[in-house]
C-alpha atoms as a PDB file:
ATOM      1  CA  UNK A   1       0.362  -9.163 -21.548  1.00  0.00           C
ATOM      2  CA  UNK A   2       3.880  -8.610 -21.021  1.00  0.00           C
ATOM      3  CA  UNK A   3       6.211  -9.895 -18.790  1.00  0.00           C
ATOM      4  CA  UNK A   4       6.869  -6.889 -17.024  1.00  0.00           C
ATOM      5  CA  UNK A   5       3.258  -5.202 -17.006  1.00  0.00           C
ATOM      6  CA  UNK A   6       1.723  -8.710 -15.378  1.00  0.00           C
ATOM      7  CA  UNK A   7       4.872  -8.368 -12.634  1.00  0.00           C
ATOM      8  CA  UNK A   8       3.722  -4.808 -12.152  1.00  0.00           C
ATOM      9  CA  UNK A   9       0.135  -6.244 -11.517  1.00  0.00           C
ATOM     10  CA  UNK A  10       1.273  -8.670  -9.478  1.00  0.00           C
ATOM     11  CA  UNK A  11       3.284  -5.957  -7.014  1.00  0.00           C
ATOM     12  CA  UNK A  12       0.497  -3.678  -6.940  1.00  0.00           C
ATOM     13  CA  UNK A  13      -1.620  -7.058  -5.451  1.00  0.00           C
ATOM     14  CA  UNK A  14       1.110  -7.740  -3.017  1.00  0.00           C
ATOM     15  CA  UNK A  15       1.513  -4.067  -1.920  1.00  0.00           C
ATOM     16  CA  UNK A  16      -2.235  -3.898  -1.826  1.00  0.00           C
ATOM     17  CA  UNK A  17      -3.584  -7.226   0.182  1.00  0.00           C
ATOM     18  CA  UNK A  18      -4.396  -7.316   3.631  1.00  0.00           C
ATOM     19  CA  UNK A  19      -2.052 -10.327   4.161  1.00  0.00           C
ATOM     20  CA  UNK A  20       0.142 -10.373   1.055  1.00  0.00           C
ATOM     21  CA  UNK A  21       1.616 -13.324  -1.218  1.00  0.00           C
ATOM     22  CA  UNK A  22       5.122 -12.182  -1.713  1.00  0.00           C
ATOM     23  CA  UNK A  23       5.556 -15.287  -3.356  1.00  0.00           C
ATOM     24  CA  UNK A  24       2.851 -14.549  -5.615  1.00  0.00           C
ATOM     25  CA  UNK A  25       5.969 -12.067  -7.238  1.00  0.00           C
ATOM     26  CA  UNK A  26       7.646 -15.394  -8.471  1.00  0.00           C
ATOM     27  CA  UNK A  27      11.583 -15.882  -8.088  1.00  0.00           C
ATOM     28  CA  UNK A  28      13.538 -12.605  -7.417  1.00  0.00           C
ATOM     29  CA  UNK A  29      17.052 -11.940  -8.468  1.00  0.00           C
ATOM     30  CA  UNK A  30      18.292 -12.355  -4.827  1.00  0.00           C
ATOM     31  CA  UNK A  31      20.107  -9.173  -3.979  1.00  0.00           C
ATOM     32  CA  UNK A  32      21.712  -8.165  -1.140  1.00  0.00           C
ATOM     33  CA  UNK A  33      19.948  -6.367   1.573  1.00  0.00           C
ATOM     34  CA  UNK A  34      16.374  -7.078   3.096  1.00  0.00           C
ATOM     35  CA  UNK A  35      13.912  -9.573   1.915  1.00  0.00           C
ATOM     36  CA  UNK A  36      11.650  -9.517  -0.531  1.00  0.00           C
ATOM     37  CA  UNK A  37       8.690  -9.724   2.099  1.00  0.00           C
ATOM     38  CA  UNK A  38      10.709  -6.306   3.878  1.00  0.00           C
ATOM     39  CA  UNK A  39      11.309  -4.575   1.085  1.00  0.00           C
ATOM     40  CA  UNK A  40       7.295  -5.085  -0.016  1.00  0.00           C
ATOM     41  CA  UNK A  41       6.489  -3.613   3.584  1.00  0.00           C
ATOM     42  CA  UNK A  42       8.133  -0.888   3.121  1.00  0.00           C
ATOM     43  CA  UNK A  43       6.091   0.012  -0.119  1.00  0.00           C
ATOM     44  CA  UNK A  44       2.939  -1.099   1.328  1.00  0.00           C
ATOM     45  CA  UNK A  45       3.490   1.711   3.986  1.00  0.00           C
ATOM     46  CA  UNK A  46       4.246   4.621   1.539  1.00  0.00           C
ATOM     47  CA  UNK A  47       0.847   3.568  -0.665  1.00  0.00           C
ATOM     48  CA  UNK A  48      -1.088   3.839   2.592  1.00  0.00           C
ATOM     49  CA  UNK A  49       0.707   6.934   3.671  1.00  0.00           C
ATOM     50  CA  UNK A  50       0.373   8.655   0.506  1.00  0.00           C
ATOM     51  CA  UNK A  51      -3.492   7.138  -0.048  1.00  0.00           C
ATOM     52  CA  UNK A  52      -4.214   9.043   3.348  1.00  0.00           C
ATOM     53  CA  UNK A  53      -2.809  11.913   2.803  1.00  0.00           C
ATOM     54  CA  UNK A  54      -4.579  12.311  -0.186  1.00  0.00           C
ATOM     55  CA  UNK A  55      -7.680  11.779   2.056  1.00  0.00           C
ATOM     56  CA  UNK A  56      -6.822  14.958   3.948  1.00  0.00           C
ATOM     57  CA  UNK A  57      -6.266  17.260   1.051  1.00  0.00           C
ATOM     58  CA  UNK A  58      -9.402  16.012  -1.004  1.00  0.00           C
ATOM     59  CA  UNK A  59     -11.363  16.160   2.307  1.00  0.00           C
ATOM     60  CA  UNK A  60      -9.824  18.769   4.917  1.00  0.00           C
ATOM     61  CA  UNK A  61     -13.143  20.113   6.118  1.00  0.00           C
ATOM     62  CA  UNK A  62     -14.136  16.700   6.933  1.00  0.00           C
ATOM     63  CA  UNK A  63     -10.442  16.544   8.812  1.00  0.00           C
ATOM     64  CA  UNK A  64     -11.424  19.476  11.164  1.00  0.00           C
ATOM     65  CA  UNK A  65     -14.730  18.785  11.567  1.00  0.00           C
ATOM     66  CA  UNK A  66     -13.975  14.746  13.162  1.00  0.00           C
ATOM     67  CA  UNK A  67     -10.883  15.378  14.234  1.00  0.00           C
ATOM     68  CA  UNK A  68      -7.440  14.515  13.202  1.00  0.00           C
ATOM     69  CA  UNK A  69      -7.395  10.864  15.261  1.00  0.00           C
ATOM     70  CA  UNK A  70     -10.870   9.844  13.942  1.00  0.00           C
ATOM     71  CA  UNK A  71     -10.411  10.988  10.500  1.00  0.00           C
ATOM     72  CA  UNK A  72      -6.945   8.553  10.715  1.00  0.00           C
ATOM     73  CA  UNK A  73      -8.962   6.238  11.763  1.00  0.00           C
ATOM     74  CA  UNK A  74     -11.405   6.092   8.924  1.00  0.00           C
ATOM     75  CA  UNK A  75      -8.718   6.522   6.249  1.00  0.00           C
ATOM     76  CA  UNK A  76      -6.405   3.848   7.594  1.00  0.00           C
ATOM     77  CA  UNK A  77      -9.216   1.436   7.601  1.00  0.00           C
ATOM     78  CA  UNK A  78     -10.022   2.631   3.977  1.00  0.00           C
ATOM     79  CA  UNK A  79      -6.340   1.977   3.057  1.00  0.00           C
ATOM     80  CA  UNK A  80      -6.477  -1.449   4.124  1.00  0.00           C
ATOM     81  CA  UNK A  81      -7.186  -3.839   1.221  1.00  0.00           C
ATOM     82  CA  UNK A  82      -7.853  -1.428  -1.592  1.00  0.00           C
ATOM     83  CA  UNK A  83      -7.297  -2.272  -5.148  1.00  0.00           C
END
């Protein structure tokens, strides 16, 4: 595997976990600007946002039919951890 595709991998993992291994990335050019642990966050936040929303337009009868806070509920506890 290449270089880049097992750094890719090893992102995805860190974006992914439940309590992530930003060290796991290996060194990082450092760059100016917020850490590598920070900057990770902020991806981790987008996949979840983006994995929900998904949620809603795949399942928006489901949406109405729970309700907006409870179906939040379920798909932020689905976000958590998936791979």
């Amino acid at each position: 595997m290449n270089s880049l595709a097992h750094w890719q991998r090893a992102l995805a993992a860190v974006i992914d976990a439940d309590t992530p291994d930003v060290a796991a990335l290996g060194s990082l050019v450092p760059v100016p600007g917020p850490s590598a642990d920070q900057g990770c966050s902020v991806y981790r936040n987008n996949s979840r946002g983006v994995r929900a929303d998904a949620l809603t337009e795949v399942y928006p009868v489901c949406r109405r039919l729970v309700g907006d806070r409870s179906f939040d509920v379920v798909a932020n506890e689905r976000n958590v951890g998936y791979a």
